[in-house]
N, C-alpha and C. Protein backbone atom coordinates (compact mmCIF):
# COMPACT_ATOMS: atom_id res chain seq x y z
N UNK A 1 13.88 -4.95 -14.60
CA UNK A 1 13.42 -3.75 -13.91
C UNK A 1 12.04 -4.00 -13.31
N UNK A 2 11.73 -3.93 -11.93
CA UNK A 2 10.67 -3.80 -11.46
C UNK A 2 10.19 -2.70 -11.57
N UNK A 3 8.33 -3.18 -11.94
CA UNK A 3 7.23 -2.17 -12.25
C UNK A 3 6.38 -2.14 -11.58
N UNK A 4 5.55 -1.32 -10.94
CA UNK A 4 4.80 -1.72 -10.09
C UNK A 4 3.29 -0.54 -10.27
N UNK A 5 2.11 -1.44 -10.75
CA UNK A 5 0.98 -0.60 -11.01
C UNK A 5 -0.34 -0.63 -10.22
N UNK A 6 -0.19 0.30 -9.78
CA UNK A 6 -1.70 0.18 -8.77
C UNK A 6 -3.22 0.87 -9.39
N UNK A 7 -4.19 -0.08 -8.51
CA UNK A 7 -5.24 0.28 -9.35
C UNK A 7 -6.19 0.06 -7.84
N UNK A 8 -7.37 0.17 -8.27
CA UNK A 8 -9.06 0.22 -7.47
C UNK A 8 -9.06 1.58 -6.47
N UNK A 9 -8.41 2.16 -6.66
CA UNK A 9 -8.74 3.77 -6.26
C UNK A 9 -10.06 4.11 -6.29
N UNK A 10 -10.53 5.68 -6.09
CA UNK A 10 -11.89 5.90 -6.54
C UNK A 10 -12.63 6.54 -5.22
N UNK A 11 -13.70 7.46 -5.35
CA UNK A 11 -14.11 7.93 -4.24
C UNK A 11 -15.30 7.18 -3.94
N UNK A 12 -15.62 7.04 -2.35
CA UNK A 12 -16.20 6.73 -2.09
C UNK A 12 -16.80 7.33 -0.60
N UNK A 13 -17.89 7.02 0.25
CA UNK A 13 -18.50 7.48 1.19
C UNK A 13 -17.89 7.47 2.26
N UNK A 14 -18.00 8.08 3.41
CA UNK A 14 -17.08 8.07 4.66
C UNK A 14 -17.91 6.82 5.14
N UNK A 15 -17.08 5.59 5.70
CA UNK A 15 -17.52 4.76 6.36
C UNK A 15 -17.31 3.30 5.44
N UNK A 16 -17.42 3.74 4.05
CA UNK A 16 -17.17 2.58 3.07
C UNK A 16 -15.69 2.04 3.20
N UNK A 17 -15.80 1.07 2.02
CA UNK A 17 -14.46 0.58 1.82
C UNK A 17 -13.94 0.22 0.11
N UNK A 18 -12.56 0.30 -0.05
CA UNK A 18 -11.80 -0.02 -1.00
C UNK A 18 -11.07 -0.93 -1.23
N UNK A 19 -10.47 -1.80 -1.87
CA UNK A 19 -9.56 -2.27 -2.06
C UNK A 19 -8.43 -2.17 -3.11
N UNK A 20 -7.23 -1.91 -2.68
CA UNK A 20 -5.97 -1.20 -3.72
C UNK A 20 -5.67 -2.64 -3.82
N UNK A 21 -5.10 -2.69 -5.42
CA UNK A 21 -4.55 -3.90 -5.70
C UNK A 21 -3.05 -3.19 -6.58
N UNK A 22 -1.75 -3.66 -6.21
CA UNK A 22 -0.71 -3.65 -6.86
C UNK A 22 0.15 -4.58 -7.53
N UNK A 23 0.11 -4.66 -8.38
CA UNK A 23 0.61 -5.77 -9.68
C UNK A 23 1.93 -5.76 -10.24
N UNK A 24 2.73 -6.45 -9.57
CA UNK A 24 4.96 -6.51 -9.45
C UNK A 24 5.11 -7.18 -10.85
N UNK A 25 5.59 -6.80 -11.31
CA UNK A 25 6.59 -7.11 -12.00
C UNK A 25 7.71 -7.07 -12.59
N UNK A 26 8.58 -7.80 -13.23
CA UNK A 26 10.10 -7.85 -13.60
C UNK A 26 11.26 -8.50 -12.84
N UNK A 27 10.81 -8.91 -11.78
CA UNK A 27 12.09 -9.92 -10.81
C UNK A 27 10.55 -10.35 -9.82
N UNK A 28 11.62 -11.06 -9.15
CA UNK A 28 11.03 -12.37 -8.12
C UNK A 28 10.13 -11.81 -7.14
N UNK A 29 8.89 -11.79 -7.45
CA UNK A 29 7.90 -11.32 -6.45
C UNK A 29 8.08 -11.25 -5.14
N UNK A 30 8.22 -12.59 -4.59
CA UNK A 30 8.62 -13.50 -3.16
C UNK A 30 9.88 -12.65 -2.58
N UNK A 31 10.48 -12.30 -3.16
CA UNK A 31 12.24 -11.83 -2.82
C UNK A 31 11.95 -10.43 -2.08
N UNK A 32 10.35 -9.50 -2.05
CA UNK A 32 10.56 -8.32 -1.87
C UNK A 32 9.65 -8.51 -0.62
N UNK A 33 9.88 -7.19 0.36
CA UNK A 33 8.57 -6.87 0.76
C UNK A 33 8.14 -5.85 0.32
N UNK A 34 7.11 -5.66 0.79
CA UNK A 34 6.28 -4.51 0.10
C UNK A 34 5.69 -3.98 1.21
N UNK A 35 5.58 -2.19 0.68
CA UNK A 35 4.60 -1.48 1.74
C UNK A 35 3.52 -0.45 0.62
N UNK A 36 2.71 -0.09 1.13
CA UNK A 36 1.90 1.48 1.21
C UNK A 36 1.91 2.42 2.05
N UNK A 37 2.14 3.34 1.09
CA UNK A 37 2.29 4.97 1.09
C UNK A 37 1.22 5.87 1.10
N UNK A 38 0.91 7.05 1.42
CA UNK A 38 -0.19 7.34 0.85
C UNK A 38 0.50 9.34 0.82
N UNK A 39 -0.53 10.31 -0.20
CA UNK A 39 0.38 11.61 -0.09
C UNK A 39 -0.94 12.38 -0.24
N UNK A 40 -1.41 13.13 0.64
CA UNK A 40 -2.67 14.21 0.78
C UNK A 40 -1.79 15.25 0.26
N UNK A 41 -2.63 16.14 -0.27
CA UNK A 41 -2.06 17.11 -0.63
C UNK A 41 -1.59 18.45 -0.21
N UNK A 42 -0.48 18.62 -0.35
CA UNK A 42 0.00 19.79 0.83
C UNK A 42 0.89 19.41 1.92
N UNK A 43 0.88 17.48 1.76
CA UNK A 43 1.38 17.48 3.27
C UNK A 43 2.46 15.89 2.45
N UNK A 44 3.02 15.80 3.55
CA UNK A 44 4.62 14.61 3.41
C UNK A 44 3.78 13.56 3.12
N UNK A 45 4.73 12.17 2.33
CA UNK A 45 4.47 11.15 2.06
C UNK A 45 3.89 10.75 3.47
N UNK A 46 3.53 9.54 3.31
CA UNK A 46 2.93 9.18 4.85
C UNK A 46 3.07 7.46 4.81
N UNK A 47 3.39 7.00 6.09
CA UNK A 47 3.52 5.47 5.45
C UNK A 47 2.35 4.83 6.04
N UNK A 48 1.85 3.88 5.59
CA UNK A 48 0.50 3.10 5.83
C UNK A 48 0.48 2.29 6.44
N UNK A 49 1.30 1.15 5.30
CA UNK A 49 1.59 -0.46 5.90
C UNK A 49 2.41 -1.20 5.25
N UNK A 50 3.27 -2.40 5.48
CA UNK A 50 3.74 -3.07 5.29
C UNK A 50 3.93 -4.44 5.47
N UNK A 51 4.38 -5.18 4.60
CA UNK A 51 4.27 -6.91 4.91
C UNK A 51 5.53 -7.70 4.20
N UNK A 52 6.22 -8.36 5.07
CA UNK A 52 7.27 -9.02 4.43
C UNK A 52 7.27 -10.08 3.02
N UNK A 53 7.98 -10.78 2.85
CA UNK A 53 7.98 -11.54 1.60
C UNK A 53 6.53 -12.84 1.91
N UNK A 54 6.24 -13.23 3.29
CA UNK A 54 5.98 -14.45 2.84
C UNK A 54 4.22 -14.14 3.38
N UNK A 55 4.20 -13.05 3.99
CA UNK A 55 2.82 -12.23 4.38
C UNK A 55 2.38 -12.71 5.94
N UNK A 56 3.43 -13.04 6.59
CA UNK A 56 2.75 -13.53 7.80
C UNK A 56 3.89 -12.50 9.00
N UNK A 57 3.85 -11.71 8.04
CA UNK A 57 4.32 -10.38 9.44
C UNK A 57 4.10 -9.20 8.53
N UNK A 58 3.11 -8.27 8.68
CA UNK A 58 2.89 -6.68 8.75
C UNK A 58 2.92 -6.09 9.90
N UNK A 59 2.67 -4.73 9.36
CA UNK A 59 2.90 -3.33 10.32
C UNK A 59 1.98 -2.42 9.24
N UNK A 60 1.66 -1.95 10.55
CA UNK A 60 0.57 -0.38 10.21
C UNK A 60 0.70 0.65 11.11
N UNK A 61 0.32 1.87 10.21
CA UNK A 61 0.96 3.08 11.19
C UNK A 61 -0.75 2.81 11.59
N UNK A 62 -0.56 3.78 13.25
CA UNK A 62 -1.37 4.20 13.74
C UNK A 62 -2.38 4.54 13.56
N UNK A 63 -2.49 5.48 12.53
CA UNK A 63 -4.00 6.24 11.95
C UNK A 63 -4.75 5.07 11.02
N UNK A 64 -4.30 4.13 10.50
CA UNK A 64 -4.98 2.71 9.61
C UNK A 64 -5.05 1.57 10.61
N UNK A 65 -4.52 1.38 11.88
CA UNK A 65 -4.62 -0.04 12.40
C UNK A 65 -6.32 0.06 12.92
N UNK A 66 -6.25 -1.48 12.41
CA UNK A 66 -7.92 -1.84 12.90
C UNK A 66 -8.56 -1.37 11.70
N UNK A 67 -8.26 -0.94 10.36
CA UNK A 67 -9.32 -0.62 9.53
C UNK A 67 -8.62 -0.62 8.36
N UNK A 68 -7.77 -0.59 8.26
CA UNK A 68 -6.85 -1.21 7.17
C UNK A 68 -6.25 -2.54 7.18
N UNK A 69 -6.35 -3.75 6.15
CA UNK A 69 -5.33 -4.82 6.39
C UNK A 69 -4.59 -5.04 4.66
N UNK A 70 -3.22 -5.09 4.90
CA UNK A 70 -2.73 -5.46 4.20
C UNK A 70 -1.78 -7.15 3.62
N UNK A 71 -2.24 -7.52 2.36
CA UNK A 71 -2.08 -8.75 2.18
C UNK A 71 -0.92 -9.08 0.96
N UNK A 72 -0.53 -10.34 0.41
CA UNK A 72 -0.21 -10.12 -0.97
C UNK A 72 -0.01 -11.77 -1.17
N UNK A 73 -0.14 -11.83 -2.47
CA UNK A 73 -0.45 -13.33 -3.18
C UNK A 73 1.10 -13.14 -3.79
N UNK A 74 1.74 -14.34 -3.67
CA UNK A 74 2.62 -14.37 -4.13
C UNK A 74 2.27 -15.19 -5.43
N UNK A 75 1.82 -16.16 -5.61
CA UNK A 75 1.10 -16.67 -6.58
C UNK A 75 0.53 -15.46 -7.74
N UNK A 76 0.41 -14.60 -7.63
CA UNK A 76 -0.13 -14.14 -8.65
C UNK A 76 0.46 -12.32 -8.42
N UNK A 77 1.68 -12.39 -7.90
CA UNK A 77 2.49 -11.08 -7.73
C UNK A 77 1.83 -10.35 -7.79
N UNK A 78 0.45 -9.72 -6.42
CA UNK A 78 -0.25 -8.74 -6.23
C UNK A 78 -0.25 -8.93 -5.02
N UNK A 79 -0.26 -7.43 -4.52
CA UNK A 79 -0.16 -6.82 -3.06
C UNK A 79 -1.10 -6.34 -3.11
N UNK A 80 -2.29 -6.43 -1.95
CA UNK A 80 -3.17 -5.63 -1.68
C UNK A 80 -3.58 -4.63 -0.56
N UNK A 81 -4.61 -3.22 -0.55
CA UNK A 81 -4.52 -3.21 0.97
C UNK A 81 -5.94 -2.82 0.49
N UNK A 82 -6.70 -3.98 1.67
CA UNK A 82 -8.30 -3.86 1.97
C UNK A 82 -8.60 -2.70 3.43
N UNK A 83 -9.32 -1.54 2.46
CA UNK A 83 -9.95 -0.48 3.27
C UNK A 83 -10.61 -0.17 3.92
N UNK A 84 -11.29 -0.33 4.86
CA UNK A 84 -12.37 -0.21 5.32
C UNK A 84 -12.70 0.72 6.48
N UNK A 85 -13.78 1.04 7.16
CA UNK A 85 -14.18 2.45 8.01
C UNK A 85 -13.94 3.36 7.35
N UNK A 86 -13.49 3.92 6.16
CA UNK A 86 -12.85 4.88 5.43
C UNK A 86 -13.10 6.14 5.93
N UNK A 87 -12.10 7.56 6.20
CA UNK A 87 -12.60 8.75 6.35
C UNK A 87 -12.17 9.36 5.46
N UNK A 88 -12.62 10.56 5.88
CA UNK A 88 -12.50 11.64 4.74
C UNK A 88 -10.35 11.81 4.73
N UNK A 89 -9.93 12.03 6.12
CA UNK A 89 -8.61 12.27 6.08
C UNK A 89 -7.83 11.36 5.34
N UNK A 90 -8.21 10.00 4.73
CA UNK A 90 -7.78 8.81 4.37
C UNK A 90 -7.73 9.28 2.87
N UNK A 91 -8.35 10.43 2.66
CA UNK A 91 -8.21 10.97 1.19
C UNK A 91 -6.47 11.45 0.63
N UNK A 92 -6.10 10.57 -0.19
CA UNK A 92 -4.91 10.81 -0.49
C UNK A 92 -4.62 10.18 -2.21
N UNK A 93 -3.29 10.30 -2.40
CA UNK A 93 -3.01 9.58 -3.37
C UNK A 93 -2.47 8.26 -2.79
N UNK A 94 -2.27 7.21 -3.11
CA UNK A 94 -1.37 5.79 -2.55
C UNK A 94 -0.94 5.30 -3.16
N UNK A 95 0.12 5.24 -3.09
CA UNK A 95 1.18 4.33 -3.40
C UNK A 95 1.69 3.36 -3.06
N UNK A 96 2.33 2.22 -4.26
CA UNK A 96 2.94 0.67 -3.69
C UNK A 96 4.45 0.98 -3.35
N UNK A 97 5.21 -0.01 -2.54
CA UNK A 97 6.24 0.12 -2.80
C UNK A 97 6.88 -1.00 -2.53
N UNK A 98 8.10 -1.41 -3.26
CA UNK A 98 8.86 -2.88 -3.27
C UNK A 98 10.30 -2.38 -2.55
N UNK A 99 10.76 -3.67 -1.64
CA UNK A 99 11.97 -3.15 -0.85
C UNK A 99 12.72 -4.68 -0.76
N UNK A 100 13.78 -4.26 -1.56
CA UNK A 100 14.89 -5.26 -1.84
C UNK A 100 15.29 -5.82 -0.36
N UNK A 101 14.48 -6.10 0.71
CA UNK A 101 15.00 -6.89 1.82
C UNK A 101 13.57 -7.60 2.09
N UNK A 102 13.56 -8.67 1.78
CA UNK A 102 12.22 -9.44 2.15
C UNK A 102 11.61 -9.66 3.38
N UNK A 103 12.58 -9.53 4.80
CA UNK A 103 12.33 -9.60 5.76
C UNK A 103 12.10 -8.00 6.71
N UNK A 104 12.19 -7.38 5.78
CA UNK A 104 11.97 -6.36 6.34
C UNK A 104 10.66 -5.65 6.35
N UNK A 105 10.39 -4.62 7.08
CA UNK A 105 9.09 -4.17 7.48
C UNK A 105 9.08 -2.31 7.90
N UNK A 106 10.06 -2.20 6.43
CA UNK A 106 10.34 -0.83 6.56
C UNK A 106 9.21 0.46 6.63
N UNK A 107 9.11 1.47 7.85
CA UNK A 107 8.11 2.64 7.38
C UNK A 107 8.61 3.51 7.35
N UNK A 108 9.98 3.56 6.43
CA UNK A 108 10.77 5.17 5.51
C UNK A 108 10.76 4.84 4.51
N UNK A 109 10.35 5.71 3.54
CA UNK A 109 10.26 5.54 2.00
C UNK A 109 11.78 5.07 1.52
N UNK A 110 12.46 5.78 2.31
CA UNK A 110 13.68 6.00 1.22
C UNK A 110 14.23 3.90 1.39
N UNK A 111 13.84 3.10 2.69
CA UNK A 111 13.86 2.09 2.66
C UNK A 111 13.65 1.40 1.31
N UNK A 112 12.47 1.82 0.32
CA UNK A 112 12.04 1.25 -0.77
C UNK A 112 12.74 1.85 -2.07
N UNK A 113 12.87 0.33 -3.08
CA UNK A 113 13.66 0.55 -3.93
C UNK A 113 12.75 0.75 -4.97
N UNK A 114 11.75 0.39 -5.32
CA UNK A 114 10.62 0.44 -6.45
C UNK A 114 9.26 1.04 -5.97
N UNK A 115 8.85 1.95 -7.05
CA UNK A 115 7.65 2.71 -6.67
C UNK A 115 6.49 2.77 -7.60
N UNK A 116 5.05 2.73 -7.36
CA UNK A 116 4.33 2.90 -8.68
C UNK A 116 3.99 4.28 -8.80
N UNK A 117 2.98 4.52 -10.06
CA UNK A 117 2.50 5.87 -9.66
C UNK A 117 1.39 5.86 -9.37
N UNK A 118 0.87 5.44 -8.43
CA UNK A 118 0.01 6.00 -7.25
C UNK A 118 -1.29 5.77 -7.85
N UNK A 119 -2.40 5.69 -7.26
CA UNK A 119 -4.21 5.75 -7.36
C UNK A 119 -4.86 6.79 -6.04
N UNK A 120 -5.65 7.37 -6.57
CA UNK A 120 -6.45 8.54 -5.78
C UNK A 120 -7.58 7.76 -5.22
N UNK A 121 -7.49 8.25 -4.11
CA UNK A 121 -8.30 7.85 -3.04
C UNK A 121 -8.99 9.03 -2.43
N UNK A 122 -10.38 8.72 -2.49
CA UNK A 122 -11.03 10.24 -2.36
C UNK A 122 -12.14 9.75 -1.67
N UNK A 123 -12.43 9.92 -0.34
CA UNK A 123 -13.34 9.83 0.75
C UNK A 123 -14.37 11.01 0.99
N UNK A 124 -15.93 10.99 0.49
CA UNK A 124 -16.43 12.44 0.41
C UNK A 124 -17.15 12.08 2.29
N UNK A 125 -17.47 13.02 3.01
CA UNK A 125 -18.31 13.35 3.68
C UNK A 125 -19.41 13.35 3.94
């Protein structure tokens, strides 16, 4: 059974930066791709970014390109996404997610087969 736990959340200043780190385990790291999610409150999941199995093809929605990049070590089955320009709207919860097609570069949740529970991300003003 894949598990998947995310961590380095935490508030910080408009303009700063974060880095989310998510930590796979229970089957073959390499075999998945992976994306981020993120869920403000009040409003729909939202998709972030994504990167295939071998990390040399992502996708980012619109509102993160140019200030978000997402990476992942297969060597050490962690996905990351480095934050930076941060705003206040970027305030959400985020989530990892693992998707049983490695070549894929899915931005619908329901695409993903494994989910963590999430780290708060809180951007003050």
């Amino acid at each position: 059974q894949v598990q998947l736990v995310e961590s380095g959340g935490g508030l910080v200043q408009a303009g700063g930066s974060l880095r989310l780190s998510c930590a796979f385990t229970g089957r073959t790291f390499s075999r998945y791709a992976m994306g981020w999610f993120r869920q403000a409150p009040g409003k729909d999941r939202e998709f972030v970014s994504t990167i295939n199995w071998s990390g040399d093809r992502t996708y980012y929605s619109d509102s993160v390109k140019g200030r978000f990049t997402i990476s992942r070590d297969n060597a050490k089955n962690t996905v990351y996404l480095q934050m930076n320009s941060l705003k206040p709207e970027d305030t959400a919860v985020y989530y990892c997610a693992a998707d049983w097609s490695p070549v894929s570069l899915g931005i619908n949740g329901k695409q993903y087969d494994y989910w963590g529970q999430g780290t708060q991300v809180t951007v003050s003003s």
